[in-house]
Structures are given as C-alpha cells and as structure tokens.
PDB file of N, CA and C in Angstrom:
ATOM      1  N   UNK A   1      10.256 -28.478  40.065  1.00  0.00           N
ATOM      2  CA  UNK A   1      10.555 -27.529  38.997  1.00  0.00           C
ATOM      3  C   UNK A   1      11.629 -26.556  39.437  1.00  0.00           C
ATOM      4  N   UNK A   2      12.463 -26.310  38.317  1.00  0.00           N
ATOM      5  CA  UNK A   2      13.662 -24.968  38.647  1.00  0.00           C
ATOM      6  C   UNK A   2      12.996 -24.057  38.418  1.00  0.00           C
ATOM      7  N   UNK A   3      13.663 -22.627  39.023  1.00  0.00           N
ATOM      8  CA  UNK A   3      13.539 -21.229  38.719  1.00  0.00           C
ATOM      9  C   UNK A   3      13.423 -21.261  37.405  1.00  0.00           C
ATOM     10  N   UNK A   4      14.316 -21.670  36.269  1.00  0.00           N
ATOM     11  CA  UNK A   4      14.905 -21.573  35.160  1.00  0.00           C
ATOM     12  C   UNK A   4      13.652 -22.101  34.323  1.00  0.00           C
ATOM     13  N   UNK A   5      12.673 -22.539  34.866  1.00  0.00           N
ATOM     14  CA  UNK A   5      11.573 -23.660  33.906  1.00  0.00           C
ATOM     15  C   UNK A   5      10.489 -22.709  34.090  1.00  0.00           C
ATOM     16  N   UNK A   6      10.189 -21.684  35.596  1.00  0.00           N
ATOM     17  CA  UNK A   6       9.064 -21.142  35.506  1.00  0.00           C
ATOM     18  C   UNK A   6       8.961 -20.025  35.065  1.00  0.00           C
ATOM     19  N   UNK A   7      10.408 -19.219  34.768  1.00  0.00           N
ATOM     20  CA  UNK A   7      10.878 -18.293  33.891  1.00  0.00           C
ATOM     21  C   UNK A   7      10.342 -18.020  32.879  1.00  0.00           C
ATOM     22  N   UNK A   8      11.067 -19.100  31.961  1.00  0.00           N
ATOM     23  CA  UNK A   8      10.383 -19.525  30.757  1.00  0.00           C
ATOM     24  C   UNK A   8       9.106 -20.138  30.427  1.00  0.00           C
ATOM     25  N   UNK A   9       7.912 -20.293  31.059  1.00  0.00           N
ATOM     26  CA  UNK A   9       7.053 -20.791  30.903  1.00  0.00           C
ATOM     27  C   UNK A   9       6.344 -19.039  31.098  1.00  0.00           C
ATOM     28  N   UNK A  10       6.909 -18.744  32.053  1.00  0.00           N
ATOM     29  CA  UNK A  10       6.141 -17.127  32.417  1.00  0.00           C
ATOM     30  C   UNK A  10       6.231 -16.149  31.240  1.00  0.00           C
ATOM     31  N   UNK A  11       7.538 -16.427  30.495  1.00  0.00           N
ATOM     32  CA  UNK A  11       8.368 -15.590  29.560  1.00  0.00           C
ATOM     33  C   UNK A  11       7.211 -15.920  28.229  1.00  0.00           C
ATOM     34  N   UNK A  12       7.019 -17.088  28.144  1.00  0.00           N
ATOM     35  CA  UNK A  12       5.763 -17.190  26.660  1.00  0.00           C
ATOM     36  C   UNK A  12       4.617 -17.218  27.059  1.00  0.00           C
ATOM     37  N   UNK A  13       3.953 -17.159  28.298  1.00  0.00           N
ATOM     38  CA  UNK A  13       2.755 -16.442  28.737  1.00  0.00           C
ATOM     39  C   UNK A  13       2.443 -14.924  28.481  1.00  0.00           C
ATOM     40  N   UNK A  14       3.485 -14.492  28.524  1.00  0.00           N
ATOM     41  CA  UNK A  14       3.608 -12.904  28.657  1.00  0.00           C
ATOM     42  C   UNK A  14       3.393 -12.545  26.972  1.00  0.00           C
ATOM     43  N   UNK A  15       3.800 -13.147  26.240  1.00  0.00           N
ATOM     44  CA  UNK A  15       4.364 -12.725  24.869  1.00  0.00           C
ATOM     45  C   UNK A  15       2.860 -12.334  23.923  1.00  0.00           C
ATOM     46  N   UNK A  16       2.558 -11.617  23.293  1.00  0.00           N
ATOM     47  CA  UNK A  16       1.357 -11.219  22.620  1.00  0.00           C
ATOM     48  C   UNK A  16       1.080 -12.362  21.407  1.00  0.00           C
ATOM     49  N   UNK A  17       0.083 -12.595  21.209  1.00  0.00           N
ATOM     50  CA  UNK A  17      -0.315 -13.464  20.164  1.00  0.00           C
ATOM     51  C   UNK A  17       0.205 -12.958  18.885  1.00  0.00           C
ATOM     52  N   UNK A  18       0.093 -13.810  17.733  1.00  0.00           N
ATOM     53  CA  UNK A  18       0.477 -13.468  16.446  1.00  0.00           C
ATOM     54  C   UNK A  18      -0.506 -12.185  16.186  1.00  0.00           C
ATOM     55  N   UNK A  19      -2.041 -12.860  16.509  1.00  0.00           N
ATOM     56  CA  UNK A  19      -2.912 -11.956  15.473  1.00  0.00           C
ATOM     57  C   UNK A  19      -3.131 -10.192  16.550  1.00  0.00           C
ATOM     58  N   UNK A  20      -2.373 -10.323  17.887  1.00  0.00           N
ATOM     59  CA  UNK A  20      -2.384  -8.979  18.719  1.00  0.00           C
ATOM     60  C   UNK A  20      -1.103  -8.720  18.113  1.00  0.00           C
ATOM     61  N   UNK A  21      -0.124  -8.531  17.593  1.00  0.00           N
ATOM     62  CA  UNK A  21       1.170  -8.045  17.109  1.00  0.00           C
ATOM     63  C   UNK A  21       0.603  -7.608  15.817  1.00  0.00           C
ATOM     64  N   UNK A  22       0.023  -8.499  14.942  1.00  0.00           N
ATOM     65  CA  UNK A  22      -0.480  -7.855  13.583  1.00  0.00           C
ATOM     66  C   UNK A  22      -1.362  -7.124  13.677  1.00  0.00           C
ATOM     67  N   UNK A  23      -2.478  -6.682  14.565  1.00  0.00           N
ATOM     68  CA  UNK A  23      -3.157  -5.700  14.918  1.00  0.00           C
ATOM     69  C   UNK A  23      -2.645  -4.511  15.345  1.00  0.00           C
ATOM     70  N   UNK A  24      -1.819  -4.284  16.426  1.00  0.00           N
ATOM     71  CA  UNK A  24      -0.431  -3.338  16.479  1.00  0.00           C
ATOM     72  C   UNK A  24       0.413  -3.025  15.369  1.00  0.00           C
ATOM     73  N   UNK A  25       0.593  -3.705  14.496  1.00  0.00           N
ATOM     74  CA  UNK A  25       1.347  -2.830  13.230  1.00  0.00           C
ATOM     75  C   UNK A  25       0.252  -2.465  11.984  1.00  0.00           C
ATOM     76  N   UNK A  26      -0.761  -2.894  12.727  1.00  0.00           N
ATOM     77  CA  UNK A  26      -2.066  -2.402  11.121  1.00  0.00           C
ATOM     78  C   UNK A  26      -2.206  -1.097  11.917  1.00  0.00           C
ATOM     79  N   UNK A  27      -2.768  -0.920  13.037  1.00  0.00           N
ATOM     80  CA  UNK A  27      -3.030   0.293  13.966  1.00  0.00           C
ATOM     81  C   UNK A  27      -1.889   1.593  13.945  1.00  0.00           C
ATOM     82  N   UNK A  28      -0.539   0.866  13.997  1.00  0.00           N
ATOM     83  CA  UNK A  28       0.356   1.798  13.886  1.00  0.00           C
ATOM     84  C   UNK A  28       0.277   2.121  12.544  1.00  0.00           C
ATOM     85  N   UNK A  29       0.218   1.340  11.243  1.00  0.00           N
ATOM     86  CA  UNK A  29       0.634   1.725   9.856  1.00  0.00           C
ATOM     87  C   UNK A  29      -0.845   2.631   9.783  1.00  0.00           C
ATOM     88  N   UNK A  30      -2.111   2.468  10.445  1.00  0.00           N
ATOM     89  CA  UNK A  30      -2.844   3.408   9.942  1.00  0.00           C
ATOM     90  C   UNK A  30      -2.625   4.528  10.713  1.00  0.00           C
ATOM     91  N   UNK A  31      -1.997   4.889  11.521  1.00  0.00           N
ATOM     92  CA  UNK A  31      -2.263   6.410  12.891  1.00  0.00           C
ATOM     93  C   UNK A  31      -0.535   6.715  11.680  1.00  0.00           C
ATOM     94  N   UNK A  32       0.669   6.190  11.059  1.00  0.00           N
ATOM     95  CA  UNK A  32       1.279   6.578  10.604  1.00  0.00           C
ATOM     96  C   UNK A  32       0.104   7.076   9.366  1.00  0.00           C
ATOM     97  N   UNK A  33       0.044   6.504   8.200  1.00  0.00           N
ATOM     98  CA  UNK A  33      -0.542   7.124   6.729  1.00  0.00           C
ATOM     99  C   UNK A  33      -1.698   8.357   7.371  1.00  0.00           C
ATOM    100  N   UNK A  34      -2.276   8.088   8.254  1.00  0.00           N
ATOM    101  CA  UNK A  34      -3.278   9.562   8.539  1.00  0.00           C
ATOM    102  C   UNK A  34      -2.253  10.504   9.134  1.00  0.00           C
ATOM    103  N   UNK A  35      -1.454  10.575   9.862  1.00  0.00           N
ATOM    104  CA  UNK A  35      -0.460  11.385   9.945  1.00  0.00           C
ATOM    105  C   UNK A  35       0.397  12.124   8.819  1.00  0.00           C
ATOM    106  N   UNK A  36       0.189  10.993   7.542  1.00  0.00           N
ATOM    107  CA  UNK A  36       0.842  11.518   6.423  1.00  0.00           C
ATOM    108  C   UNK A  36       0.003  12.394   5.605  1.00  0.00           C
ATOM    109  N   UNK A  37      -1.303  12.199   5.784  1.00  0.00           N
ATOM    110  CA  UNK A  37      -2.359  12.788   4.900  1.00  0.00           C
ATOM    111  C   UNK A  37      -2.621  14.071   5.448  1.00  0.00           C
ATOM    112  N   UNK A  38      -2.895  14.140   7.048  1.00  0.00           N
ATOM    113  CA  UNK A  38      -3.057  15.267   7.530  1.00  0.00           C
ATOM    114  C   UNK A  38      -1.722  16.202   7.554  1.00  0.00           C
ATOM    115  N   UNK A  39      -0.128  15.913   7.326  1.00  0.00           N
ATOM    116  CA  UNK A  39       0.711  16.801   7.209  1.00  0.00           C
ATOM    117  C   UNK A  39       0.671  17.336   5.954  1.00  0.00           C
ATOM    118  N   UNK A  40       0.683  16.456   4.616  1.00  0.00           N
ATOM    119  CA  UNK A  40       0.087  17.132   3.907  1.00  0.00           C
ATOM    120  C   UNK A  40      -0.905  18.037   3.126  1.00  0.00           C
ATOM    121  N   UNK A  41      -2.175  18.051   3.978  1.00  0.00           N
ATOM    122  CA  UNK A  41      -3.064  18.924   3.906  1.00  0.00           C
ATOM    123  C   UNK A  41      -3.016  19.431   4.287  1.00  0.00           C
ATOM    124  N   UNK A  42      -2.291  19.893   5.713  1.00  0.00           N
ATOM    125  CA  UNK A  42      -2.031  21.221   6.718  1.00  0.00           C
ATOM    126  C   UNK A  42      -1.188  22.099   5.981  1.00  0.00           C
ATOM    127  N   UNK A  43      -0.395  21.146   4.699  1.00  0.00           N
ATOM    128  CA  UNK A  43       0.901  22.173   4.227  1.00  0.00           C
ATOM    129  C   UNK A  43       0.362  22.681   3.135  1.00  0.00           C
ATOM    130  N   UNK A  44      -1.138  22.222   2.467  1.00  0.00           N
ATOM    131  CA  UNK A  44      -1.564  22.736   1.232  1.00  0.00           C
ATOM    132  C   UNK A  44      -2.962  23.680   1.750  1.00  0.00           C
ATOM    133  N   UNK A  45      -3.176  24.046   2.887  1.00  0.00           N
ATOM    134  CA  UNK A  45      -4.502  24.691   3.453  1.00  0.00           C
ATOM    135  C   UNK A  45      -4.004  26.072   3.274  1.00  0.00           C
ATOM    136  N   UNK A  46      -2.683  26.966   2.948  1.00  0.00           N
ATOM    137  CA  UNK A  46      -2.546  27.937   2.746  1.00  0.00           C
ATOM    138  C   UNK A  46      -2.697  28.402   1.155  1.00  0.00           C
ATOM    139  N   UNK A  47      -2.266  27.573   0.107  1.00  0.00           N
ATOM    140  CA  UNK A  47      -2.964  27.406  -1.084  1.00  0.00           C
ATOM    141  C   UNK A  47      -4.107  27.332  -1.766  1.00  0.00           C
ATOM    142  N   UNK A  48      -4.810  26.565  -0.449  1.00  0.00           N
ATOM    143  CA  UNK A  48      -6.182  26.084  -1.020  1.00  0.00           C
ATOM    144  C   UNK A  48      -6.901  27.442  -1.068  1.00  0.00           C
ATOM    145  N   UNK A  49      -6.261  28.389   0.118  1.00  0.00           N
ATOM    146  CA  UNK A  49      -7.393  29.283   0.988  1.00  0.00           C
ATOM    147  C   UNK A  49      -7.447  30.193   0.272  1.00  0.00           C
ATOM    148  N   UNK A  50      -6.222  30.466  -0.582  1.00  0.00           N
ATOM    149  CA  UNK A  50      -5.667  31.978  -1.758  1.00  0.00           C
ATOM    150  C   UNK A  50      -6.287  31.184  -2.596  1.00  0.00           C
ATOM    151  N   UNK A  51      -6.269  30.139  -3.226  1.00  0.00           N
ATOM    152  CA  UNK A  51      -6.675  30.088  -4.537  1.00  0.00           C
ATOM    153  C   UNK A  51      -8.291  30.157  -4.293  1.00  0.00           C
ATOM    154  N   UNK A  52      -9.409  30.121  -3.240  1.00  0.00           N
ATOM    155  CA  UNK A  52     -10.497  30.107  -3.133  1.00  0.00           C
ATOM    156  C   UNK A  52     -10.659  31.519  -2.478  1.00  0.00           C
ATOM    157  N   UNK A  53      -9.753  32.227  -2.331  1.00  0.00           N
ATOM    158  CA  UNK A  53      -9.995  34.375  -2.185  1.00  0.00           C
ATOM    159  C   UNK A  53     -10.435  33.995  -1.016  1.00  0.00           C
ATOM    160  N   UNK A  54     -10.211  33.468   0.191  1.00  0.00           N
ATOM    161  CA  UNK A  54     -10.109  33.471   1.232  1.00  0.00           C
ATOM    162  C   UNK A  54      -9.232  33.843   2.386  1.00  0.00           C
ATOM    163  N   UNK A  55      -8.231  34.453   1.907  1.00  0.00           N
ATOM    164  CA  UNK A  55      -6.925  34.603   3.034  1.00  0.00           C
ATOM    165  C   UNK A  55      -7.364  35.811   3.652  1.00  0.00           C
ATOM    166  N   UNK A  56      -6.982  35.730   5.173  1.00  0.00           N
ATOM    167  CA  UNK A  56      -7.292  37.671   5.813  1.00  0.00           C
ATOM    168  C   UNK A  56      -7.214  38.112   4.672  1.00  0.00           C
ATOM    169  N   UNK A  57      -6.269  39.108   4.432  1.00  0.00           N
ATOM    170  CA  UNK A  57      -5.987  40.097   3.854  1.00  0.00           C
ATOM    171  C   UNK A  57      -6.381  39.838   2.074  1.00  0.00           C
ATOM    172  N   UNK A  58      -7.002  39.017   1.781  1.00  0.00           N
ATOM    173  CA  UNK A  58      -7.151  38.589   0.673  1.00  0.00           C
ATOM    174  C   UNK A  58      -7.956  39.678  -0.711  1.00  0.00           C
ATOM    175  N   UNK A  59      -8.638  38.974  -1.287  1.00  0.00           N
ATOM    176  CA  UNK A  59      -8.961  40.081  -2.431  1.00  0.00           C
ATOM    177  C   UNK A  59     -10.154  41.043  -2.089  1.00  0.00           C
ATOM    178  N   UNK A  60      -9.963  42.087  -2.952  1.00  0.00           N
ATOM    179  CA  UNK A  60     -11.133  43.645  -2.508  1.00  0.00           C
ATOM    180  C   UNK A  60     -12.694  42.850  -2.658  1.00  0.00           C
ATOM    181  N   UNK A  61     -12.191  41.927  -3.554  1.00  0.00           N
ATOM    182  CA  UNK A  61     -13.896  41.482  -4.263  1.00  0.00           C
ATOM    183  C   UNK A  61     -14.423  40.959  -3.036  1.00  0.00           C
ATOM    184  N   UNK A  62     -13.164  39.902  -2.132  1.00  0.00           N
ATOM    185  CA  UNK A  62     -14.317  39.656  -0.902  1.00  0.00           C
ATOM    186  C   UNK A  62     -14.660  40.088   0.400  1.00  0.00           C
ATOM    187  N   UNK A  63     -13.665  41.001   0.537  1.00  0.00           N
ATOM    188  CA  UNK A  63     -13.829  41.656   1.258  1.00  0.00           C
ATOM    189  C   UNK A  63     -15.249  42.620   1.339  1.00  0.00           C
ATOM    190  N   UNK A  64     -15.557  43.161   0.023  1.00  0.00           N
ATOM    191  CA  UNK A  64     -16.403  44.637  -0.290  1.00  0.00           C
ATOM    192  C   UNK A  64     -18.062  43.496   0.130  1.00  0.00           C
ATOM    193  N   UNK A  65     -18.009  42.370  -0.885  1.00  0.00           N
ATOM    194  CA  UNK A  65     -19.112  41.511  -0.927  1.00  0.00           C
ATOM    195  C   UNK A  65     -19.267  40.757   0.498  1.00  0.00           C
ATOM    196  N   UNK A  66     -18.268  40.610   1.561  1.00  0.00           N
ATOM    197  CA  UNK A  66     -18.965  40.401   3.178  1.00  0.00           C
ATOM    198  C   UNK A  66     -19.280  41.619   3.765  1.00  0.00           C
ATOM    199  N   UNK A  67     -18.705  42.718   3.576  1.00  0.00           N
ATOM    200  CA  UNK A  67     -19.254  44.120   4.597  1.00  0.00           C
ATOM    201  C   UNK A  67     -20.506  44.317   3.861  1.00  0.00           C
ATOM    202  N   UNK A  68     -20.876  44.257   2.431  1.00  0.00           N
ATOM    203  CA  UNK A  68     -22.023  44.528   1.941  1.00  0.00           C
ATOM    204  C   UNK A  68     -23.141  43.319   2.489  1.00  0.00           C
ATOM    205  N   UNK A  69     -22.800  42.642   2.400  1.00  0.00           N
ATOM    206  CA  UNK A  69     -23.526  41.639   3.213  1.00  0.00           C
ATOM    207  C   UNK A  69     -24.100  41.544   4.809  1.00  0.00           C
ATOM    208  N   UNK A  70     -23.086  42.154   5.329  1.00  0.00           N
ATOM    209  CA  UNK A  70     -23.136  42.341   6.957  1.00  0.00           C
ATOM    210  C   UNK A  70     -23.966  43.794   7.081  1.00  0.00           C
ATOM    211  N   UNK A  71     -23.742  44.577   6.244  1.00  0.00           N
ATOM    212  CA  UNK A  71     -24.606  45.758   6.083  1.00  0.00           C
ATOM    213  C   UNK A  71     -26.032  45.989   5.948  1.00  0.00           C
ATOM    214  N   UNK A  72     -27.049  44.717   5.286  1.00  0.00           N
ATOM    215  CA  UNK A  72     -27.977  44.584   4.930  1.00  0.00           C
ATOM    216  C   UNK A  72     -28.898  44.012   6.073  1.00  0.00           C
TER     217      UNK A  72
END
C-alpha cells in the first residue's frame, strides 16, 4: 500500500456520519431559535415589568401597598 491509499482511507474514517452531521445542525438550529426567543424576551422584560407596576421606582399604589404590608 502507498502513503496516498492510507491517507484516504484514514480521511473517510475520520468523517462524521450523515445522521451525526444532521444532529449537529438540529442542535445548532435549536441553541440558535432559543437564543432568538430569549433575546427577545430580555428586550420585552422592561415592558412587561411597567405594564405589571413593577419597576423600582414604579407606581405610589405599589409602593404604599408593600410598606403597608411589611408593616403588619
């Protein structure tokens, strides 16, 4: 046998199966779309938090109704 034969015999030993390559792009396409879901919810968690009177500095109503609470 040549160099040139065990090369190539080594070269498609090495190579990943069909169904390990399609597992690698299902894995990547899902760690991509949850990446997409979680950037967009990180960018709507400042919205969510005002429209539910949650922000620090947010409204008197909830503020007055946790110290009255913590008071009791």
């Amino acid at each position: 046998m040549s160099d040139t034969a065990d090369e190539t015999s080594l070269g498609a030993a090495l190579q990943p199966s069909a169904d390990v390559r399609r597992a690698r792009w299902l894995l990547t396409g899902h760690f991509a779309g949850q990446g997409v879901v979680m950037a967009t919810w990180a960018t709507r968690l400042p919205a969510v938090k005002e429209a539910a009177g949650l922000m620090l500095n947010g409204p008197k109503e909830f503020s007055r109704a946790r110290d009255s609470s913590v008071a009791r």
